[in-house]
PDB file of N, CA and C in Angstrom:
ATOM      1  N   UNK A   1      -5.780 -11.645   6.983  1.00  0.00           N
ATOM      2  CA  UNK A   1      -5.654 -10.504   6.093  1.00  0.00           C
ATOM      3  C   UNK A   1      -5.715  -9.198   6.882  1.00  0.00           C
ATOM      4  N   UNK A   2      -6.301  -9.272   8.383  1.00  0.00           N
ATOM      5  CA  UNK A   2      -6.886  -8.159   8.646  1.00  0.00           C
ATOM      6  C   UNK A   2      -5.298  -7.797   9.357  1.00  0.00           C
ATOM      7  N   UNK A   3      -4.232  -8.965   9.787  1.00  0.00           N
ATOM      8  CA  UNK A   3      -3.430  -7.557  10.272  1.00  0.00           C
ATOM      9  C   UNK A   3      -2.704  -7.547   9.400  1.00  0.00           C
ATOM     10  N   UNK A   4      -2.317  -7.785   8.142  1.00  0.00           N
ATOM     11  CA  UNK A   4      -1.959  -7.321   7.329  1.00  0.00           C
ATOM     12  C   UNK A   4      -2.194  -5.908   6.810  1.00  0.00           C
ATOM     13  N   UNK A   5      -3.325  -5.627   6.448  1.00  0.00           N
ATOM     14  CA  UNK A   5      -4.141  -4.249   6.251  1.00  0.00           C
ATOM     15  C   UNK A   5      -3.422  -3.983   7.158  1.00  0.00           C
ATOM     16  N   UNK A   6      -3.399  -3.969   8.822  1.00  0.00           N
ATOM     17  CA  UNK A   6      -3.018  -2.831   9.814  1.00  0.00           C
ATOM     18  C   UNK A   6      -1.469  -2.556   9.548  1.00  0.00           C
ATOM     19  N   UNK A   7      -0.707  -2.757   8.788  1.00  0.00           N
ATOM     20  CA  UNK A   7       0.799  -2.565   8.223  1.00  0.00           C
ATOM     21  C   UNK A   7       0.294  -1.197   7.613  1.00  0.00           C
ATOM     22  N   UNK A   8      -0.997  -0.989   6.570  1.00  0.00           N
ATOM     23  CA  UNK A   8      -1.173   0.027   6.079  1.00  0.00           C
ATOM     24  C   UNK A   8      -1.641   1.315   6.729  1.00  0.00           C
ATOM     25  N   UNK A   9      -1.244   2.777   6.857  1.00  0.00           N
ATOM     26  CA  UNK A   9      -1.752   3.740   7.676  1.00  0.00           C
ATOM     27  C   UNK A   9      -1.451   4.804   6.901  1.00  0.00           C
ATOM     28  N   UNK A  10      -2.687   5.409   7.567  1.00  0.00           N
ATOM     29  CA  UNK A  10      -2.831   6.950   7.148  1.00  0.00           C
ATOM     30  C   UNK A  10      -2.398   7.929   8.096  1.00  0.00           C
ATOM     31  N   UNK A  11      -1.582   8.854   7.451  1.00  0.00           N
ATOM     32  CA  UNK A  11      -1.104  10.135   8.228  1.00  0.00           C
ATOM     33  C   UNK A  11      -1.135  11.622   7.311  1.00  0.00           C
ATOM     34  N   UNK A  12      -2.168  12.467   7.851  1.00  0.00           N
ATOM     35  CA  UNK A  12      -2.280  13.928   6.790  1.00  0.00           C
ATOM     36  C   UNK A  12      -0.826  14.554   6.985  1.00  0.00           C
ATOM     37  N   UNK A  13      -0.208  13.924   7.555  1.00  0.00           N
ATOM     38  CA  UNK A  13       1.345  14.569   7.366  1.00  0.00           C
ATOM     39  C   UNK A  13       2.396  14.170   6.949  1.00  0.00           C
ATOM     40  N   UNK A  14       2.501  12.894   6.387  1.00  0.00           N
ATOM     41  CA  UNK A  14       2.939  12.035   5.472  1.00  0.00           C
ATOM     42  C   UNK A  14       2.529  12.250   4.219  1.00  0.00           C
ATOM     43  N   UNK A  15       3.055  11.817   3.451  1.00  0.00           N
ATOM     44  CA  UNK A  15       2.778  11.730   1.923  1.00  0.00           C
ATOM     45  C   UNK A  15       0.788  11.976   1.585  1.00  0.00           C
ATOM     46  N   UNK A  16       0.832  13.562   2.379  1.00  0.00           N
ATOM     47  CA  UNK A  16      -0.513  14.018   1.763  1.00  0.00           C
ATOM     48  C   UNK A  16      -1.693  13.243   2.352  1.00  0.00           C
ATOM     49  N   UNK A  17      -1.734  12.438   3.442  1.00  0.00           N
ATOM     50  CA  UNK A  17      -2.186  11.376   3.814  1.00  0.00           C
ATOM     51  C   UNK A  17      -3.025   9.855   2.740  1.00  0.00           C
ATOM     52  N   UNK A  18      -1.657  10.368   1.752  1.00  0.00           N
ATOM     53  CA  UNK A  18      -2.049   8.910   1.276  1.00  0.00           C
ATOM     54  C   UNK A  18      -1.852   7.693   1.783  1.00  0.00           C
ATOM     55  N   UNK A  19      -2.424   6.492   1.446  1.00  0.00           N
ATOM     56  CA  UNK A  19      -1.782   5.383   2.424  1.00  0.00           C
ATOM     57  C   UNK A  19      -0.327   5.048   2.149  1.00  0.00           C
ATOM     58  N   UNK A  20       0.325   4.502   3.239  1.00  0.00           N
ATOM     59  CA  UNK A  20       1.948   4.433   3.255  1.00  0.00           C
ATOM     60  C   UNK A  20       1.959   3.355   4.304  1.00  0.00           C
ATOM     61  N   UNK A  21       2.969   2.530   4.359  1.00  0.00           N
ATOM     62  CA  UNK A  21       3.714   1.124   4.637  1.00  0.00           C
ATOM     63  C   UNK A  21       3.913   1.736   6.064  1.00  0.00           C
ATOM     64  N   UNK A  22       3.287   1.079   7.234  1.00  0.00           N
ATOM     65  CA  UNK A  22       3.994   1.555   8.718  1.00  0.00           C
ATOM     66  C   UNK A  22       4.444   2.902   9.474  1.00  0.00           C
ATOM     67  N   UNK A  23       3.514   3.422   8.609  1.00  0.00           N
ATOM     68  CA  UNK A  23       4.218   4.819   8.414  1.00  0.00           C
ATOM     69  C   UNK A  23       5.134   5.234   8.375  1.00  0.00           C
ATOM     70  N   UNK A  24       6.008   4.929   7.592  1.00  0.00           N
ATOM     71  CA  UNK A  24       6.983   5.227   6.721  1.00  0.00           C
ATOM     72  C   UNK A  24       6.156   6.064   5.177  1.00  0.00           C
ATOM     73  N   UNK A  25       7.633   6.731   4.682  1.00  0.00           N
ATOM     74  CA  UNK A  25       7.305   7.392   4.081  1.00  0.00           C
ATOM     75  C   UNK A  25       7.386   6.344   2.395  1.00  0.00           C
ATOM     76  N   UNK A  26       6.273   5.389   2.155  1.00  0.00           N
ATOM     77  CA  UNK A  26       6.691   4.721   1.277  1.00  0.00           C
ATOM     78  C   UNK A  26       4.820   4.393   1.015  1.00  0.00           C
ATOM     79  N   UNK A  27       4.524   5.163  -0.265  1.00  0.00           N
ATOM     80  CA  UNK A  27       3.133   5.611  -0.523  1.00  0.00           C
ATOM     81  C   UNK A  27       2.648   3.652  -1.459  1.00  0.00           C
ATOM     82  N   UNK A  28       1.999   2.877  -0.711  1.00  0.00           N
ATOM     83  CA  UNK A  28       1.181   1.986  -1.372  1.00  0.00           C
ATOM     84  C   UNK A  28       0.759   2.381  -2.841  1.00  0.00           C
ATOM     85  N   UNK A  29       0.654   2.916  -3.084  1.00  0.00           N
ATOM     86  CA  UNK A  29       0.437   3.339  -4.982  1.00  0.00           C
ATOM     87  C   UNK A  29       1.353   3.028  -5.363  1.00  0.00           C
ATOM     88  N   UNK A  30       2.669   3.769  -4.796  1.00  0.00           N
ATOM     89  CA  UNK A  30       3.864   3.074  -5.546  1.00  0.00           C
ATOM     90  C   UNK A  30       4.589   2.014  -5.411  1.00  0.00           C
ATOM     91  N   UNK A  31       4.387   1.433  -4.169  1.00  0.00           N
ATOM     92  CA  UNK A  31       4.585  -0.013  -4.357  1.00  0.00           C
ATOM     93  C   UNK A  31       3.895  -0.634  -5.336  1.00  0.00           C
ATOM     94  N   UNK A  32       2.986  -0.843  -5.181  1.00  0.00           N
ATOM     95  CA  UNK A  32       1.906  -1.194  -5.981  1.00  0.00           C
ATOM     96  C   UNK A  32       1.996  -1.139  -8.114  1.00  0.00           C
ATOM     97  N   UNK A  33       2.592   0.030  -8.114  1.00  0.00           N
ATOM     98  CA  UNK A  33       2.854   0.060  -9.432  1.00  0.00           C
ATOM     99  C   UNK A  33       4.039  -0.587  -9.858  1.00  0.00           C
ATOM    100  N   UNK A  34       5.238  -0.743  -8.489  1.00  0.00           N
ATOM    101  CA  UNK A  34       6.272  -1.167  -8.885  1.00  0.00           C
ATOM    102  C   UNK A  34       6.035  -3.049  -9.268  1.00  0.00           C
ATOM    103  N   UNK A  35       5.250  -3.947  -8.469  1.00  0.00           N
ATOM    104  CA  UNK A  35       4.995  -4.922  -8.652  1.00  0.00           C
ATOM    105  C   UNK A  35       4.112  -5.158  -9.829  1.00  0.00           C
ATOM    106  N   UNK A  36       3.036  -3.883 -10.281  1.00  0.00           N
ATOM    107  CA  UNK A  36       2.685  -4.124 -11.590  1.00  0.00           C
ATOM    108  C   UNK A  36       3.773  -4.123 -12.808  1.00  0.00           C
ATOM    109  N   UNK A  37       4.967  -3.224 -12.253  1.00  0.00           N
ATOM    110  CA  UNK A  37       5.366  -3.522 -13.597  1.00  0.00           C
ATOM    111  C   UNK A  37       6.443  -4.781 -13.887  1.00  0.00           C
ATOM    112  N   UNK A  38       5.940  -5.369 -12.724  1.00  0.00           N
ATOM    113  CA  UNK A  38       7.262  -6.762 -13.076  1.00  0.00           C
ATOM    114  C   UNK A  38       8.000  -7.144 -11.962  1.00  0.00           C
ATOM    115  N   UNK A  39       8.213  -5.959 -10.893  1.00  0.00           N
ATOM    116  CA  UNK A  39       9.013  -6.420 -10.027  1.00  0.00           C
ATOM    117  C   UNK A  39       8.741  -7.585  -9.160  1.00  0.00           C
ATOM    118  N   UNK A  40       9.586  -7.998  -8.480  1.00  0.00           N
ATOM    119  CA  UNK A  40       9.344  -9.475  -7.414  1.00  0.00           C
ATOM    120  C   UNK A  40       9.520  -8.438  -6.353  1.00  0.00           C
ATOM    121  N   UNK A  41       8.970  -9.511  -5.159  1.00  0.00           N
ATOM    122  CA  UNK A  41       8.485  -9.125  -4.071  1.00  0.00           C
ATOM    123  C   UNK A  41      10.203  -8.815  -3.747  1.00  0.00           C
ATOM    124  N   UNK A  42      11.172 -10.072  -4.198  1.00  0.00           N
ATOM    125  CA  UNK A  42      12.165 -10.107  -3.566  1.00  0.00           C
ATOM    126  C   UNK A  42      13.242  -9.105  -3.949  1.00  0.00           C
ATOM    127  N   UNK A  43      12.628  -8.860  -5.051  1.00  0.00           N
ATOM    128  CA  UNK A  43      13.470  -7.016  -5.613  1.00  0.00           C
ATOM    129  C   UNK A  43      13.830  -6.108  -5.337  1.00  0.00           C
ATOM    130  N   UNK A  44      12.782  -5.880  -4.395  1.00  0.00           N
ATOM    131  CA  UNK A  44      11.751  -4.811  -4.200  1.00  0.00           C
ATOM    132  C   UNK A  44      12.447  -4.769  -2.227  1.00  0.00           C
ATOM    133  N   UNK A  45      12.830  -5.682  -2.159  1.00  0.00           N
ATOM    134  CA  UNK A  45      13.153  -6.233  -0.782  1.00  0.00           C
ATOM    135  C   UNK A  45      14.639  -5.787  -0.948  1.00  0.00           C
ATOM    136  N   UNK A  46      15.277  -5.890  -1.907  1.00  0.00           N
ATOM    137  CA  UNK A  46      16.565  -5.653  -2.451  1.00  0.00           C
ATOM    138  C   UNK A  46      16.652  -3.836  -2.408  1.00  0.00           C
ATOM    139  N   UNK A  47      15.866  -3.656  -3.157  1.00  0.00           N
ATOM    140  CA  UNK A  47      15.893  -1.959  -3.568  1.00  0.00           C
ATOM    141  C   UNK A  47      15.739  -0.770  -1.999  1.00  0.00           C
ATOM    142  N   UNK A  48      14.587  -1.801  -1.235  1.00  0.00           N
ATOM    143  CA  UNK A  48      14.061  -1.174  -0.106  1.00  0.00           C
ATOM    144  C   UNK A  48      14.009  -1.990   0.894  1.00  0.00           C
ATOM    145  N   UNK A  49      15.697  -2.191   1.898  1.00  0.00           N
ATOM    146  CA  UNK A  49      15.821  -2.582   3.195  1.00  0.00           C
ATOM    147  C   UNK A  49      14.637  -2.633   4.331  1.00  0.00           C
ATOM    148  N   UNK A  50      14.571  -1.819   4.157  1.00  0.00           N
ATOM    149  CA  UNK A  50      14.078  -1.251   5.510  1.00  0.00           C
ATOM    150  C   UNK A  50      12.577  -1.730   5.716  1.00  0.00           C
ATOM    151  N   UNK A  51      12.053  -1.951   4.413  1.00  0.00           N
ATOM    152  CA  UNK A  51      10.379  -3.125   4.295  1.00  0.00           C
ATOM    153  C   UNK A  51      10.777  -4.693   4.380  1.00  0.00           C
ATOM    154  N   UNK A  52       9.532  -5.497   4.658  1.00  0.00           N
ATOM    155  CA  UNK A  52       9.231  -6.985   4.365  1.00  0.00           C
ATOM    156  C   UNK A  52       9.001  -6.275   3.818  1.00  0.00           C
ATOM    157  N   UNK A  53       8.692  -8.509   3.811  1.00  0.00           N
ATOM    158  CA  UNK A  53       8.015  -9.103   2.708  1.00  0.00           C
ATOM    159  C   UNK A  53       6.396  -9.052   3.079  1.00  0.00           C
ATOM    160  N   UNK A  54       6.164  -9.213   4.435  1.00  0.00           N
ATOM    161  CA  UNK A  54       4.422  -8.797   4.751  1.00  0.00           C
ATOM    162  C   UNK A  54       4.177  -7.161   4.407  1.00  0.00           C
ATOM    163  N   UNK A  55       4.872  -6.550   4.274  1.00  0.00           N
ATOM    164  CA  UNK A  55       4.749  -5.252   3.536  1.00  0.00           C
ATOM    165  C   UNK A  55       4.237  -5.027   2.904  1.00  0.00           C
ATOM    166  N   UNK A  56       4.818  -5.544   1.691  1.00  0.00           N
ATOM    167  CA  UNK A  56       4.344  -5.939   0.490  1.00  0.00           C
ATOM    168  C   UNK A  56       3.053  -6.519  -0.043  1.00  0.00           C
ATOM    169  N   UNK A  57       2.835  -7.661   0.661  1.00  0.00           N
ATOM    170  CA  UNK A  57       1.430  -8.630   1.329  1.00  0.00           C
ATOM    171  C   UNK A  57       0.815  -7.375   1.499  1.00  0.00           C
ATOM    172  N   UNK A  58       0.704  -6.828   2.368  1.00  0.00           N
ATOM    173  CA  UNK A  58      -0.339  -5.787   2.643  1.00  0.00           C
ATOM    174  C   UNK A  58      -1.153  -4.668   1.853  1.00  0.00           C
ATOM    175  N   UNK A  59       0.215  -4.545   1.090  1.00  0.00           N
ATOM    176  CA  UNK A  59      -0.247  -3.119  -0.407  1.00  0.00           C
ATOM    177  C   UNK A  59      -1.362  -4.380  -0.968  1.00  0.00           C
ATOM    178  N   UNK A  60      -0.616  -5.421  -1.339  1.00  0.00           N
ATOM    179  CA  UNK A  60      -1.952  -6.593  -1.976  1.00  0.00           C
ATOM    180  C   UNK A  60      -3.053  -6.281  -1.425  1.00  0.00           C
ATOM    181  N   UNK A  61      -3.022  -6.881  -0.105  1.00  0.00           N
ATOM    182  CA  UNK A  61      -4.021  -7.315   0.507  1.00  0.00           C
ATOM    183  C   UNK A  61      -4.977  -5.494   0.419  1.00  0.00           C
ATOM    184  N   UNK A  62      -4.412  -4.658   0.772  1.00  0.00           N
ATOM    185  CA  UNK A  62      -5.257  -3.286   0.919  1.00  0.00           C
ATOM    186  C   UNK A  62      -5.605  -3.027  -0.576  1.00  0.00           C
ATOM    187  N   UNK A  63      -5.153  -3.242  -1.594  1.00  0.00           N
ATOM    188  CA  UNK A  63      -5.518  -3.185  -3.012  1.00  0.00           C
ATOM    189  C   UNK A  63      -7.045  -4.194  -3.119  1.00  0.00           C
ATOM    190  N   UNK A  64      -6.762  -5.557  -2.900  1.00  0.00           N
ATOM    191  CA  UNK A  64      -8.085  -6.397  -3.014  1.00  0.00           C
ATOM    192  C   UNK A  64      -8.941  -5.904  -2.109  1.00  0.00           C
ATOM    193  N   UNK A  65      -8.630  -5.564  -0.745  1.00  0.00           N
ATOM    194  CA  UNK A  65     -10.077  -5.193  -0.685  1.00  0.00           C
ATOM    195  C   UNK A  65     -10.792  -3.934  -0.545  1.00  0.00           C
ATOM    196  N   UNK A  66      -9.794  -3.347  -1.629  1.00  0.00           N
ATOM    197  CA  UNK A  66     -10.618  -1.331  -2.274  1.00  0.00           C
ATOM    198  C   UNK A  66     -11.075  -2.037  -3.509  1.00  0.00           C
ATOM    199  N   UNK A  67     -10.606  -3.379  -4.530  1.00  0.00           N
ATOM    200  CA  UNK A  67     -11.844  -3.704  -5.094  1.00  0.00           C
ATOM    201  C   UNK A  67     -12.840  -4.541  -4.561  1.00  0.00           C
ATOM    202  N   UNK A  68     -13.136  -4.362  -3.709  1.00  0.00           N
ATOM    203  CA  UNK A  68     -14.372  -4.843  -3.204  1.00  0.00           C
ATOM    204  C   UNK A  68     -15.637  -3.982  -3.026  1.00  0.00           C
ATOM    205  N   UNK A  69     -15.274  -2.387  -3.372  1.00  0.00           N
ATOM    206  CA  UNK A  69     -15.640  -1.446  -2.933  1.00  0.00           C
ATOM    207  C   UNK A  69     -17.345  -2.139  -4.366  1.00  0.00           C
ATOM    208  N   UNK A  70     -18.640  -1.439  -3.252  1.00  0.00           N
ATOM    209  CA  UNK A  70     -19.613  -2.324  -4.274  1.00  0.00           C
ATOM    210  C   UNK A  70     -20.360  -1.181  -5.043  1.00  0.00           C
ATOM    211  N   UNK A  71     -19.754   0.353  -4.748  1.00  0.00           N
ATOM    212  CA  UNK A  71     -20.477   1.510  -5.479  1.00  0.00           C
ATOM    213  C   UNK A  71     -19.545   2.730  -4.736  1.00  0.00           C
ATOM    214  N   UNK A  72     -19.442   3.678  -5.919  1.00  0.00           N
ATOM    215  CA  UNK A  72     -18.555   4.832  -5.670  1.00  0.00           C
ATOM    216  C   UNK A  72     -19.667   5.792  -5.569  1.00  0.00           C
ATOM    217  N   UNK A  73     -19.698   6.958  -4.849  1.00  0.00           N
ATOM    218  CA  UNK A  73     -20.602   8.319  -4.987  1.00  0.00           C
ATOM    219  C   UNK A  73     -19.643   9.213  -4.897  1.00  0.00           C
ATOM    220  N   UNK A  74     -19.693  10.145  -5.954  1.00  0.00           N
ATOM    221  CA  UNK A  74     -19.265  11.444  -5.712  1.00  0.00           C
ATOM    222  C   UNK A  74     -19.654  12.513  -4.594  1.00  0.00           C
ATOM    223  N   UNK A  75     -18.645  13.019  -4.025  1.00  0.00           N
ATOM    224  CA  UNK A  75     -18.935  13.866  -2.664  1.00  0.00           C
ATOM    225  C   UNK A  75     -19.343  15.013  -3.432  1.00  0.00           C
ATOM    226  N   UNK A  76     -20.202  16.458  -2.860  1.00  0.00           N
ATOM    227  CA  UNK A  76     -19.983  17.322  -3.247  1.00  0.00           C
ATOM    228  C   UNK A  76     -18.843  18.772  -3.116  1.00  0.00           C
ATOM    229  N   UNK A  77     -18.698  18.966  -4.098  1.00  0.00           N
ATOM    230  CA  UNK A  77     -17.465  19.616  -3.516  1.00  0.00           C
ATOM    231  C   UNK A  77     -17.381  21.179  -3.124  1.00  0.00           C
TER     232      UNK A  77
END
C-alpha cells in the first residue's frame, strides 16, 4: 500500500497544494468523487490517458488511510 500512497504528492504550486496523482495536475478529491459516482476504474482510464490503473489504487488507498485518522483538533487560526 505504501508505494502506492507515494503515487500521491503534494505541491503548494499545484492545485493549491492539494493532493494530486504524480504530480500532475489531477486533484485526488476529484478522482475520488468521480469513482463515487459510478465510474469504473476502466472509464476513467478511458477519459484520462495519461493515468493508470495504480493511480487510481492510490486515491483508494490515500482515502482509507485518512480514515484511519483516530481524532481531528482544530488548529488555531
Amino acid at each position: 500500500m505504501e508505494q502506492l500512497i507515494s503515487r500521491i504528492t503534494m505541491n503548494p504550486d499545484i492545485c493549491h497544494g492539494k493532493p494530486i496523482i504524480r504530480g500532475l495536475r489531477y486533484p485526488v478529491e476529484n478522482m475520488l468523487e468521480l469513482m463515487a459516482s459510478g465510474m469504473t476504474i476502466e472509464e476513467l482510464l478511458e477519459d484520462y490517458p495519461d493515468l493508470e490503473r495504480e493511480d487510481f489504487l492510490a486515491c483508494l488507498a490515500y482515502a482509507a488511510r485518512l480514515s484511519q485518522v483516530k481524532s481531528i483538533y482544530a488548529l488555531a487560526s
